[in-house]
N, C-alpha and C. Protein backbone atom coordinates (compact mmCIF):
# COMPACT_ATOMS: atom_id res chain seq x y z
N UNK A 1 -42.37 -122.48 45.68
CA UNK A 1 -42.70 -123.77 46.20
C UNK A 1 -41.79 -124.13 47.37
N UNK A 2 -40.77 -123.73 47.14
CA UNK A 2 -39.47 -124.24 48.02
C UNK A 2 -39.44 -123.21 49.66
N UNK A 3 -40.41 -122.19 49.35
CA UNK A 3 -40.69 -121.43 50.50
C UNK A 3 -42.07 -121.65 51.18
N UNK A 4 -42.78 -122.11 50.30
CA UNK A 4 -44.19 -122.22 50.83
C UNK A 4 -44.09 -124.16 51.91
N UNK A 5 -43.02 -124.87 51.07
CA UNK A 5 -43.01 -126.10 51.92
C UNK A 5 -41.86 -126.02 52.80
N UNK A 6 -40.86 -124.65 53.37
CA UNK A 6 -39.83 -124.62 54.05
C UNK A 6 -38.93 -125.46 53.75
N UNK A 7 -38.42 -125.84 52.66
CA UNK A 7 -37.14 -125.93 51.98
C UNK A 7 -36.18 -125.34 51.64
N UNK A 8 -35.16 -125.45 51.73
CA UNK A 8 -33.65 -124.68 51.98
C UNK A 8 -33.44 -125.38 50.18
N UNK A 9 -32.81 -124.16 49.66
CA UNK A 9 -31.91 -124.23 48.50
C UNK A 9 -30.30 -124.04 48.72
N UNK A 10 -29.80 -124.98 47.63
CA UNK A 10 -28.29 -124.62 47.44
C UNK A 10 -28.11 -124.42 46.12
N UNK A 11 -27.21 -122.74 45.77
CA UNK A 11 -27.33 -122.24 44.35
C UNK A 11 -26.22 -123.04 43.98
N UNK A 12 -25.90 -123.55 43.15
CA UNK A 12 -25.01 -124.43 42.30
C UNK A 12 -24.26 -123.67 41.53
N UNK A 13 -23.14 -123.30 41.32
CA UNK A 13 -22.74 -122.68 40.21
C UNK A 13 -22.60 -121.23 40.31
N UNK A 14 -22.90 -120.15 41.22
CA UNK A 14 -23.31 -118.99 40.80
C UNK A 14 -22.20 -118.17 40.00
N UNK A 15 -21.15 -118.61 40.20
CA UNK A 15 -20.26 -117.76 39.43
C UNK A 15 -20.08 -118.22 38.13
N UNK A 16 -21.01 -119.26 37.84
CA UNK A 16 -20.88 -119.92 36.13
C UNK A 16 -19.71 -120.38 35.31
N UNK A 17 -19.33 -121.04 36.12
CA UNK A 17 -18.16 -121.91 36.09
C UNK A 17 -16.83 -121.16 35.30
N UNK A 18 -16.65 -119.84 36.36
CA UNK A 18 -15.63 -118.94 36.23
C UNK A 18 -16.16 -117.49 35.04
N UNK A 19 -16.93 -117.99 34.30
CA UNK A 19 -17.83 -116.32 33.88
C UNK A 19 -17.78 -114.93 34.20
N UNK A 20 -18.40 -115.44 35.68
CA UNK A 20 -18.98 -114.24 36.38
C UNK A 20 -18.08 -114.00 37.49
N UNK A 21 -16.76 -113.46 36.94
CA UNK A 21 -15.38 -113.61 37.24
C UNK A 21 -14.89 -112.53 36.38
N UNK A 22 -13.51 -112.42 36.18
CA UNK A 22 -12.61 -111.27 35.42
C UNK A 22 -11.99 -112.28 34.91
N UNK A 23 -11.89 -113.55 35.43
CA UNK A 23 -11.09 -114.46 34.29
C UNK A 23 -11.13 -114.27 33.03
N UNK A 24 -11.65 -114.02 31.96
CA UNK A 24 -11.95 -114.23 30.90
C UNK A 24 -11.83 -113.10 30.14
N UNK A 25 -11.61 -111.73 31.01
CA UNK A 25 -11.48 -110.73 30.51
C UNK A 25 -10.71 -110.46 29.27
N UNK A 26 -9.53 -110.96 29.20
CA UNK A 26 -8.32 -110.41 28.77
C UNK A 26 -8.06 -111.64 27.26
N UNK A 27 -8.84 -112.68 27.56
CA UNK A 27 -8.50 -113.93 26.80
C UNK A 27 -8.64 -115.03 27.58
N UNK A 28 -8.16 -115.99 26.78
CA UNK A 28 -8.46 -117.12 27.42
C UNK A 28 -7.16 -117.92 28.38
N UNK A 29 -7.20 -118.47 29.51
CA UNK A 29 -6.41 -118.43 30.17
C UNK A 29 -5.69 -120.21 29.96
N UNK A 30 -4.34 -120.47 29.60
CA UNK A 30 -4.22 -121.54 29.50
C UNK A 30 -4.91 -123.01 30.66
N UNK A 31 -4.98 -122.25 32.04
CA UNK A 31 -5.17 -123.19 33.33
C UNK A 31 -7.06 -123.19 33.19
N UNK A 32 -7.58 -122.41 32.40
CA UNK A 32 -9.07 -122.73 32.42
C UNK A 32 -9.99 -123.41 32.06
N UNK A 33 -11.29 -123.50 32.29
CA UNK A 33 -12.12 -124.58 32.27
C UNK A 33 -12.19 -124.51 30.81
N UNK A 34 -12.56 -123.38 30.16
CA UNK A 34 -12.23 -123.12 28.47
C UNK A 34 -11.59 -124.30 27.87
N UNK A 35 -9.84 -123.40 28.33
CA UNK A 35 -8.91 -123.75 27.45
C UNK A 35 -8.50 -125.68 27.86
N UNK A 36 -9.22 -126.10 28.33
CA UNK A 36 -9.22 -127.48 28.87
C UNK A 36 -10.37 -128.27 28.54
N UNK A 37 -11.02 -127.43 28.06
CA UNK A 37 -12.24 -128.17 27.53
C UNK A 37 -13.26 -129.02 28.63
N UNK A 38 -13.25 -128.48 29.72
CA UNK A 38 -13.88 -129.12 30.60
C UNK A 38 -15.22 -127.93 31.00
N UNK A 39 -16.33 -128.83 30.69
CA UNK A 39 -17.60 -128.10 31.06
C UNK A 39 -18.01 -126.56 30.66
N UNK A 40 -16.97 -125.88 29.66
CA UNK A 40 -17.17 -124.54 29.56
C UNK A 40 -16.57 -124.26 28.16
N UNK A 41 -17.60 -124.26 27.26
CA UNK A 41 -17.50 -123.95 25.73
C UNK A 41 -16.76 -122.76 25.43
N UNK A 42 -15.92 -122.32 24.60
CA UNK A 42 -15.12 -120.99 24.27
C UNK A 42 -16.56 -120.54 23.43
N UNK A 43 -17.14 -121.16 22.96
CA UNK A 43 -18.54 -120.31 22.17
C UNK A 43 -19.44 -119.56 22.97
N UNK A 44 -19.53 -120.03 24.65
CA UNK A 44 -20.04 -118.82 25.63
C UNK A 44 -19.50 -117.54 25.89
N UNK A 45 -18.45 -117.77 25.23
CA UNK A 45 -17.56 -116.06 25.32
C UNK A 45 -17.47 -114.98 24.64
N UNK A 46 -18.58 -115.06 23.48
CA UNK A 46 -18.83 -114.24 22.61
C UNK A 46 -18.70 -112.84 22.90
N UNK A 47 -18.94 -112.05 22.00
CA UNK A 47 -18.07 -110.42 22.17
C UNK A 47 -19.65 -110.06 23.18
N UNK A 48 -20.74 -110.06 22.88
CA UNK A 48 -21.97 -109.57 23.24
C UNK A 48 -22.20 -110.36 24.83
N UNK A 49 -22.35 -111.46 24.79
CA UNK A 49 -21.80 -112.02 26.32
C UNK A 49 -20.64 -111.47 27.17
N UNK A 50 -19.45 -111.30 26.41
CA UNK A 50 -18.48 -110.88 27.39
C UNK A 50 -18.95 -108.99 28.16
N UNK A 51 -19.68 -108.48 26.84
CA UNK A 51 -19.82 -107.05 27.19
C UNK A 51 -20.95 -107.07 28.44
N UNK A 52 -21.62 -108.19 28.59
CA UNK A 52 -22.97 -108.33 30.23
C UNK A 52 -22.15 -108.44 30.78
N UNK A 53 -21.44 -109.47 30.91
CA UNK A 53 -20.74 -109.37 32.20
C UNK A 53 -19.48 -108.58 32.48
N UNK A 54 -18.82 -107.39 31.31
CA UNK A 54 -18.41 -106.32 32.00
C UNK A 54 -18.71 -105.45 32.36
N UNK A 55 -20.60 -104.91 31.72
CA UNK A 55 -21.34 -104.16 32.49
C UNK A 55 -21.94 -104.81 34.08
N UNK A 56 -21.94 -106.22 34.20
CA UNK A 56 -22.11 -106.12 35.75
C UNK A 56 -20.89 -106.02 36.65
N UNK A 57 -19.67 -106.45 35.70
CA UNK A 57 -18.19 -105.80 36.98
C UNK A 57 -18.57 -104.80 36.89
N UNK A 58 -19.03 -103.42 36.19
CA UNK A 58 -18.92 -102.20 36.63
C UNK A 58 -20.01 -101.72 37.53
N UNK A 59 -21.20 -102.60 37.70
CA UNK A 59 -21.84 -102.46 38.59
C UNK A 59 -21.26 -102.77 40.32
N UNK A 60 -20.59 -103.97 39.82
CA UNK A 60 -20.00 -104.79 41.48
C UNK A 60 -18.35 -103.51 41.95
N UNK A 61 -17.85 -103.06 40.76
CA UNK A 61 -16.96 -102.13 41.09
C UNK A 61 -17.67 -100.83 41.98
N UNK A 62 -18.77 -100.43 41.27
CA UNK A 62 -19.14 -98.83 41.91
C UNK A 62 -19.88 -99.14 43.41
N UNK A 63 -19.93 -100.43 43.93
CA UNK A 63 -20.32 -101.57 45.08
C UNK A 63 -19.16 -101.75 45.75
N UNK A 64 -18.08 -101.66 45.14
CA UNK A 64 -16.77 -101.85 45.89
C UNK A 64 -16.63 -103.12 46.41
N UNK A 65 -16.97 -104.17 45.02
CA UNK A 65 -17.07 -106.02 44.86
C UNK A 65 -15.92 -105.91 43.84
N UNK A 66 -15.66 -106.83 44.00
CA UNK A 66 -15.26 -107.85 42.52
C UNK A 66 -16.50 -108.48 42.35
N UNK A 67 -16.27 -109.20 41.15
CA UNK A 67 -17.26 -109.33 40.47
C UNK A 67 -17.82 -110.68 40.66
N UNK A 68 -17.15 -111.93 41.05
CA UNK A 68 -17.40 -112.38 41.84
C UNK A 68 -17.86 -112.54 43.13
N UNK A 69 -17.54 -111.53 43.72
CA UNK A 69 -18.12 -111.03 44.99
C UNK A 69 -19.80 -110.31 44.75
N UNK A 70 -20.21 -109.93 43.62
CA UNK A 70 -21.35 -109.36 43.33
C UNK A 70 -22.65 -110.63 42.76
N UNK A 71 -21.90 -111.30 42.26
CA UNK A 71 -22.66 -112.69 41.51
C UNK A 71 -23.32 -113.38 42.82
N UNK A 72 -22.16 -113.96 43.76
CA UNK A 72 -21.87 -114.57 45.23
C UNK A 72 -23.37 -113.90 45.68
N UNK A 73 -23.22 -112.79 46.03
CA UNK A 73 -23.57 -111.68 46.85
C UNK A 73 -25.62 -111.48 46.44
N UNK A 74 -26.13 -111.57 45.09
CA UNK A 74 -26.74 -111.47 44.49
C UNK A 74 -27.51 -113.38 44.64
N UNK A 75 -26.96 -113.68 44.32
CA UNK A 75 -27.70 -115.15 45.29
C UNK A 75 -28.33 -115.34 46.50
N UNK A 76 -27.56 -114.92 47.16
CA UNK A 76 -27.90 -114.85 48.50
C UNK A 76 -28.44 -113.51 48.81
N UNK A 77 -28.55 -112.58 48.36
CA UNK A 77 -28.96 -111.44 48.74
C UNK A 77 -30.28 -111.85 49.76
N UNK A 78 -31.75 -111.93 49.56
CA UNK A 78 -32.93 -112.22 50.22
C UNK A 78 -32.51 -113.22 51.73
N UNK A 79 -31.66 -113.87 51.35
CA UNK A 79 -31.32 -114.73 52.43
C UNK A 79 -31.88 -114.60 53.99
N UNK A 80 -31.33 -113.05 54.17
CA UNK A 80 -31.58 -112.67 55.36
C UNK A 80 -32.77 -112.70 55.81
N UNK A 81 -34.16 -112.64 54.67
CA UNK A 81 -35.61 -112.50 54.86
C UNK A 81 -36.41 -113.81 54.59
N UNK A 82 -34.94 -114.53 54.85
CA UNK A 82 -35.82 -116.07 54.95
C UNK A 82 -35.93 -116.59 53.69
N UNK A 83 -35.45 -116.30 52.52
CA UNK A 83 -35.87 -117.06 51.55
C UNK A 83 -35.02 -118.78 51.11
N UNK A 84 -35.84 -119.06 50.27
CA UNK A 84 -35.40 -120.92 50.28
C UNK A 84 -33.55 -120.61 49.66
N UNK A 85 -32.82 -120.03 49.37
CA UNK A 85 -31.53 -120.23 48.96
C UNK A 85 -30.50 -120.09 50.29
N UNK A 86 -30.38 -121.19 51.21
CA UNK A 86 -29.21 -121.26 52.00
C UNK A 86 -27.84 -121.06 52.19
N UNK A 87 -27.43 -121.19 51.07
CA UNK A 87 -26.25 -121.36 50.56
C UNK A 87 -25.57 -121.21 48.88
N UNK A 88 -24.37 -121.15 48.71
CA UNK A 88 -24.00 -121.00 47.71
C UNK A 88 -22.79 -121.96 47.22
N UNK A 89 -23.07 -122.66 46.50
CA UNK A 89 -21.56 -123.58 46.13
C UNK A 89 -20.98 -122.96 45.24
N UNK A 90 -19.84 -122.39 45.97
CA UNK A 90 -18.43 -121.57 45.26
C UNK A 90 -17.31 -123.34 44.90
N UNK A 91 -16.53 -122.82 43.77
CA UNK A 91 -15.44 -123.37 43.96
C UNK A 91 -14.06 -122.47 43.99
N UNK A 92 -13.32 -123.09 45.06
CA UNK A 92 -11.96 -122.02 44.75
C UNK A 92 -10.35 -123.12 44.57
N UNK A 93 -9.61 -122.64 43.90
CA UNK A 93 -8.69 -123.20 43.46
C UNK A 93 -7.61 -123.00 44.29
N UNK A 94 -7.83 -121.66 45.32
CA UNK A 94 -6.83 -121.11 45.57
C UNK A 94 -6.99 -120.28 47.31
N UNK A 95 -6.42 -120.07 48.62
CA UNK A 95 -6.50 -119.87 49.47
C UNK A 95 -7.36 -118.43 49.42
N UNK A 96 -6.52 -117.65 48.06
CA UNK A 96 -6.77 -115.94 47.79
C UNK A 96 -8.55 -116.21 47.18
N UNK A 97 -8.87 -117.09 46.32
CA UNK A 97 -9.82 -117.39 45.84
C UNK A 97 -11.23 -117.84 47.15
N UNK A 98 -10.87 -118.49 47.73
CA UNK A 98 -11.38 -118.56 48.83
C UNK A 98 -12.49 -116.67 49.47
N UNK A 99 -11.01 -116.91 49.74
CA UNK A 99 -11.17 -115.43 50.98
C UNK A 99 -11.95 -114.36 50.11
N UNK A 100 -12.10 -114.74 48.99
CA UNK A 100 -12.86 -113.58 48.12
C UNK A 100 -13.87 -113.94 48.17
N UNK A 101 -14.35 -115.57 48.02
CA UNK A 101 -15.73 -115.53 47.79
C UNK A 101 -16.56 -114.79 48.84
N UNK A 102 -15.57 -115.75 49.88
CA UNK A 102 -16.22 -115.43 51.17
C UNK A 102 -16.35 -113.96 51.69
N UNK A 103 -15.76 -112.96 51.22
CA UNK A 103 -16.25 -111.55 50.99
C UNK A 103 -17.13 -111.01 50.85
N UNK A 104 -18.28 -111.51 49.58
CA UNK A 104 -19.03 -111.70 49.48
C UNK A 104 -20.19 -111.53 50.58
N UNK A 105 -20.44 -111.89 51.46
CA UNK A 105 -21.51 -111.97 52.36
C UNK A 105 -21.45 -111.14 53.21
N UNK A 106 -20.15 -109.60 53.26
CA UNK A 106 -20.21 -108.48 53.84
C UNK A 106 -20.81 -107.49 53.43
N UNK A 107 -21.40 -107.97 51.98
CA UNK A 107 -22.57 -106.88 51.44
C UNK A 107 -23.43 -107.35 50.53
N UNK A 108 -24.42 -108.05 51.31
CA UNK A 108 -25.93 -108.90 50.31
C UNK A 108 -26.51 -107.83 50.42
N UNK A 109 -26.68 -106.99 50.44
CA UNK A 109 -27.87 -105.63 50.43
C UNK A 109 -27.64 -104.96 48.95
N UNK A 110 -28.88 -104.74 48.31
CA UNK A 110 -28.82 -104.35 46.73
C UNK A 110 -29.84 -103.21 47.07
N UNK A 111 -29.95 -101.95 46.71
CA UNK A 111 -30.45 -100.86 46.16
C UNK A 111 -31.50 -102.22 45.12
N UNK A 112 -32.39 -100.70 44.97
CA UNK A 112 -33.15 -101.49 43.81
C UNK A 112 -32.63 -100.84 42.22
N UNK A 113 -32.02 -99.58 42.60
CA UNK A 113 -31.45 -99.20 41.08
C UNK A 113 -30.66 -100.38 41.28
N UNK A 114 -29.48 -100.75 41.80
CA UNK A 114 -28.42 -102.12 41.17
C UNK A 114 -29.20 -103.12 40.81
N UNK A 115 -30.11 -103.59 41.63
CA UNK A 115 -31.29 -105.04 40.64
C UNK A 115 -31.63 -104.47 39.40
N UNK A 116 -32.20 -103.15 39.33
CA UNK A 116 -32.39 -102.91 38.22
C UNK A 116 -31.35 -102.93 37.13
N UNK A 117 -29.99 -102.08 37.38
CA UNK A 117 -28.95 -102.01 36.90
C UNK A 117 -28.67 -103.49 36.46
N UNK A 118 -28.58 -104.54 37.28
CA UNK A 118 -28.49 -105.91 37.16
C UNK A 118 -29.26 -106.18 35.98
N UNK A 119 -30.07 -106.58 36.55
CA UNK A 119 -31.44 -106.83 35.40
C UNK A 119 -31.51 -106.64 33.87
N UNK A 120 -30.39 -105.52 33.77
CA UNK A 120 -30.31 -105.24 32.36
C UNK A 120 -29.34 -105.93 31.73
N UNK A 121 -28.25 -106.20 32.16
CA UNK A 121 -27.19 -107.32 31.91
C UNK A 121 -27.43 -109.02 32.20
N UNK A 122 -27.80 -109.41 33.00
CA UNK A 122 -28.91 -110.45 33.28
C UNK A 122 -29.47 -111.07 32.33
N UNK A 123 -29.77 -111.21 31.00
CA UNK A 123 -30.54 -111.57 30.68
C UNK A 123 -30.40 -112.61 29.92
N UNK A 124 -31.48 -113.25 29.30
CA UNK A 124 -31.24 -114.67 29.08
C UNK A 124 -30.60 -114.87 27.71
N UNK A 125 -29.60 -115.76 27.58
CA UNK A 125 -28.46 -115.29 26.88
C UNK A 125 -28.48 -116.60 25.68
N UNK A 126 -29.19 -117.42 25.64
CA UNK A 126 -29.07 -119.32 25.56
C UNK A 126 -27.98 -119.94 26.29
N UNK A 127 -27.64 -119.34 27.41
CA UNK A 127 -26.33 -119.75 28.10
C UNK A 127 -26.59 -121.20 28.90
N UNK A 128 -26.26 -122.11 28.39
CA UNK A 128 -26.30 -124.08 29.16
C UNK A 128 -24.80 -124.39 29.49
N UNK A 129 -24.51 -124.16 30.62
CA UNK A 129 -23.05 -124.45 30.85
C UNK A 129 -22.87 -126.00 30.55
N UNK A 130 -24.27 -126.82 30.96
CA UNK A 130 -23.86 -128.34 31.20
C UNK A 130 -24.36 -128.86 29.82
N UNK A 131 -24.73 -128.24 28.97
CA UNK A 131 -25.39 -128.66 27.25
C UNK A 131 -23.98 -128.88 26.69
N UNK A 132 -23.48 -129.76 26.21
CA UNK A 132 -21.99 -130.27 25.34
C UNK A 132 -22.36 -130.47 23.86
């Protein structure tokens, strides 16, 4: 719809309010949205959730991303062919955080094995970041 009436999208969120990140890898981090209880349930971090999104770092690794940089990257991918997603609202905490997202947009080009590869980790999880 948003292409057929030439409307521009802005993806909200794509890194899922630190998720689709390495944050979370290791545990939970005292400075995080988690462990602060702000907008991001410790019950989204389940062992079976955490294992998608370390099969897509190993996708954004053999890409030579972080994994953030692959999430970023995967939003905007079509971009170039005109599609309605303009933009991406990152948040960064940090100058280094920054400069990474913005990395990101030195490689929106996906093979179709990685969508596919994607696709399999991807999937719909009951994941509601904003459901409390």
């Amino acid at each position: 719809m948003l292409a057929e009436e030439g409307i521009g999208s802005i993806a909200f969120s794509p890194l899922a309010q630190g998720m689709l990140t390495e944050r979370y890898f290791n545990g939970i981090p005292d400075d995080s949205r988690v462990a602060q209880n702000k907008s991001f349930s410790e019950a989204l971090l389940s062992e079976e959730n955490l294992g998608r999104v370390r099969g897509l770092n190993e996708i954004a690794a053999a890409r030579g991303q972080s994994l953030a940089q692959l999430a970023i990257a995967w939003v905007l991918r079509e971009q170039v062919q005109g599609t309605p997603v303009t933009s991406a609202l990152v948040g960064a905490s940090s100058v280094r955080q920054l400069e990474e997202n913005l990395a990101a947009v030195e490689r929106l080009d996906f093979t179709q094995d990685e969508l596919d590869a994607i696709d399999e980790y991807a999937v719909e999880s009951g994941i509601n970041l904003w459901k409390h």
